[in-house]
Protein backbone atom coordinates (compact mmCIF):
# COMPACT_ATOMS: atom_id res chain seq x y z
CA UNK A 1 100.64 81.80 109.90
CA UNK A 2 101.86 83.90 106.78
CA UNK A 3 100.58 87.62 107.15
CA UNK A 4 98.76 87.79 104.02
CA UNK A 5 97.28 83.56 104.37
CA UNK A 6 93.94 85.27 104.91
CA UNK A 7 94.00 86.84 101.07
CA UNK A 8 94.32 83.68 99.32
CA UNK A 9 91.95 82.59 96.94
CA UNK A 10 90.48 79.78 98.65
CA UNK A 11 90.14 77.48 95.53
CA UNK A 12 93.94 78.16 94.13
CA UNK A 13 95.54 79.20 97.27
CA UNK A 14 96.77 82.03 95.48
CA UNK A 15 97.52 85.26 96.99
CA UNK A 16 95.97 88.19 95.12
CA UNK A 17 98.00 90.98 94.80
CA UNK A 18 97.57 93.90 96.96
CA UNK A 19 98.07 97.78 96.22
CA UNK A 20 98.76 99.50 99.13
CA UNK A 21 98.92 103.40 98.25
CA UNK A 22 100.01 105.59 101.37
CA UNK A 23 100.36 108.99 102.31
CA UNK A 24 104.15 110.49 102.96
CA UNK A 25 104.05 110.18 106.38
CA UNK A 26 107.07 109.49 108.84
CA UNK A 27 106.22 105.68 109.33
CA UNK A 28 105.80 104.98 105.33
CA UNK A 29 109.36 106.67 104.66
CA UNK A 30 111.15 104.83 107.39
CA UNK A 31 113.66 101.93 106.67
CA UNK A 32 111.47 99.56 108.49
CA UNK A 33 108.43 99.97 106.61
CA UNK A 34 110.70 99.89 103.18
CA UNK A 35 112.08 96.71 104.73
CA UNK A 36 109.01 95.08 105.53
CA UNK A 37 107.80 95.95 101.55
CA UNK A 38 111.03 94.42 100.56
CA UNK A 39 110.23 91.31 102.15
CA UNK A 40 106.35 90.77 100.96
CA UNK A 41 106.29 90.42 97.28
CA UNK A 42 102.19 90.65 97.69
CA UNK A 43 102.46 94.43 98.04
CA UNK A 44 102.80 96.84 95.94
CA UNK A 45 103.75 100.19 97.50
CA UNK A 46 102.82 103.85 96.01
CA UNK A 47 103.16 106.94 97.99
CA UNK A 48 100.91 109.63 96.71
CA UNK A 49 102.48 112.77 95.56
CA UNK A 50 103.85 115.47 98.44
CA UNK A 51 100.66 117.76 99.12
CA UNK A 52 97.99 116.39 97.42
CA UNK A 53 95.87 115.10 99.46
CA UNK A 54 93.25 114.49 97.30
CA UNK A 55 94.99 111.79 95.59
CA UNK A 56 94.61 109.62 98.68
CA UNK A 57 90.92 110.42 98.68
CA UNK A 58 89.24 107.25 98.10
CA UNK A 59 91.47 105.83 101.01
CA UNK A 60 90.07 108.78 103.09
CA UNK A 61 86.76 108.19 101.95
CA UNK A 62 86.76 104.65 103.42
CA UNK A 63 88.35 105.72 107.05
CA UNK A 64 84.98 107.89 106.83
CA UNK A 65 83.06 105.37 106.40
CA UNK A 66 85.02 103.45 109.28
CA UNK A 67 84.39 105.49 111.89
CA UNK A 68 80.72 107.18 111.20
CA UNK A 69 79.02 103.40 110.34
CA UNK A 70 80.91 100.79 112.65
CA UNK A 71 83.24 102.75 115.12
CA UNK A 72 81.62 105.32 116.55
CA UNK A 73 78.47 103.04 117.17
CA UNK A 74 80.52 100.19 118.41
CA UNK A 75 81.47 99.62 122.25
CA UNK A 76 85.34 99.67 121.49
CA UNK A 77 87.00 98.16 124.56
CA UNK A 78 90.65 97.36 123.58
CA UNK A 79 92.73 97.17 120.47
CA UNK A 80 91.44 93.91 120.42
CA UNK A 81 87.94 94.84 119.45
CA UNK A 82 89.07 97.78 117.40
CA UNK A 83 91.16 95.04 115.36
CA UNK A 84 87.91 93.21 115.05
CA UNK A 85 85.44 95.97 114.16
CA UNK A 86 87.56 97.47 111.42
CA UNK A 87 88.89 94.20 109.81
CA UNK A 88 85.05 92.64 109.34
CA UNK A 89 84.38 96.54 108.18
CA UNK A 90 86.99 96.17 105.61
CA UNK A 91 85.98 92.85 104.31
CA UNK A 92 82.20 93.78 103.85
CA UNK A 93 83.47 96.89 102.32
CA UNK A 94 85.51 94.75 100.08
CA UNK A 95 83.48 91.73 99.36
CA UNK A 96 79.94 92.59 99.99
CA UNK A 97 78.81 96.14 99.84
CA UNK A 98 78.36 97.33 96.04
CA UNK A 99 80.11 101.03 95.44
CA UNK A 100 78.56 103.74 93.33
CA UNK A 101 81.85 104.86 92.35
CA UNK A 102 82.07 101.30 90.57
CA UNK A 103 78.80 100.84 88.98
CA UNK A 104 77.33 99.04 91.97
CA UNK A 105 80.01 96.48 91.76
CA UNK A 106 82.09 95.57 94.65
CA UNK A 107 86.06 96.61 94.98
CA UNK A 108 87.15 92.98 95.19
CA UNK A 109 85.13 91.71 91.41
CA UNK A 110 86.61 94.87 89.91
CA UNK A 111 90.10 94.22 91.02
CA UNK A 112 89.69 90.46 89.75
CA UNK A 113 88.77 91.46 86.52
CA UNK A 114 85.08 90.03 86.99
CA UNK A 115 83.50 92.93 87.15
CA UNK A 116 84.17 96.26 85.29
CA UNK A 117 84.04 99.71 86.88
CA UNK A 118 81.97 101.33 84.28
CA UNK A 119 79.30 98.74 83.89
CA UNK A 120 76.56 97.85 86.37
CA UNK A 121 76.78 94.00 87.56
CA UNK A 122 73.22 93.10 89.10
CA UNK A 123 72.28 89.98 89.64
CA UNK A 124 69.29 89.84 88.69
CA UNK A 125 66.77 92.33 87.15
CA UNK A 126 64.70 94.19 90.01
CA UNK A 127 60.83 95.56 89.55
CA UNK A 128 59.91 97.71 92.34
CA UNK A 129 56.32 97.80 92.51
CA UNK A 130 53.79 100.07 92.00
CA UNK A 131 51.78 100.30 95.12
């Protein structure tokens, strides 16, 4: 099975390219990683700048909300169930769950270009009553 398979867009079978923005850390540096990089043409690979680590703060923001709403509430057995917990984490976080930071829309709309960032995207109007 291809490593990214998963990503395609099930009507085209296309891939949709993927940003992946890391920290300077040992592992991202090392010939292995760069190799691997090499070797996807999916990924895209930015490092944020030496010392700033508020440039990686959305990515930071997310591990948050990892851990506090499906880890640390989660029996976590193995790496097996870790694997599971954060991956269906990181698809509703992508997919489902609406972001303030966006308008309400969700990561994977704005990234396709169906949504925009700066404009609310609701599906329908809502009336909360007066009672």
């Amino acid at each position: 099975m291809d490593l990214l398979e998963h990503l395609a867009d099930p009507v085209t079978g296309e891939v949709v390219p993927i940003t992946l923005v890391t920290d300077n850390g040992g592992p991202f540096r090392s010939a292995r990683f760069a190799a691997f990089i090499e070797s996807t043409p999916q990924l895209d690979h930015i490092r944020t700048r030496v010392r700033t680590p508020g440039h990686n703060g959305v990515r930071e923001r997310a591990f948050q909300s990892l851990k506090y709403e499906r880890l640390y509430r989660e029996q976590i057995d193995d790496i097996h169930d870790l694997v599971a917990h954060s991956e269906d984490f990181r698809s509703e976080f992508n997919t489902t769950r609406p972001h303030e930071a966006l308008s309400w829309n969700r990561p994977r709309e704005v990234h396709l270009g169906l949504a925009d960032p700066g404009t609310p995207n609701f599906a329908e109007a809502e009336n909360l009553s007066e009672a």
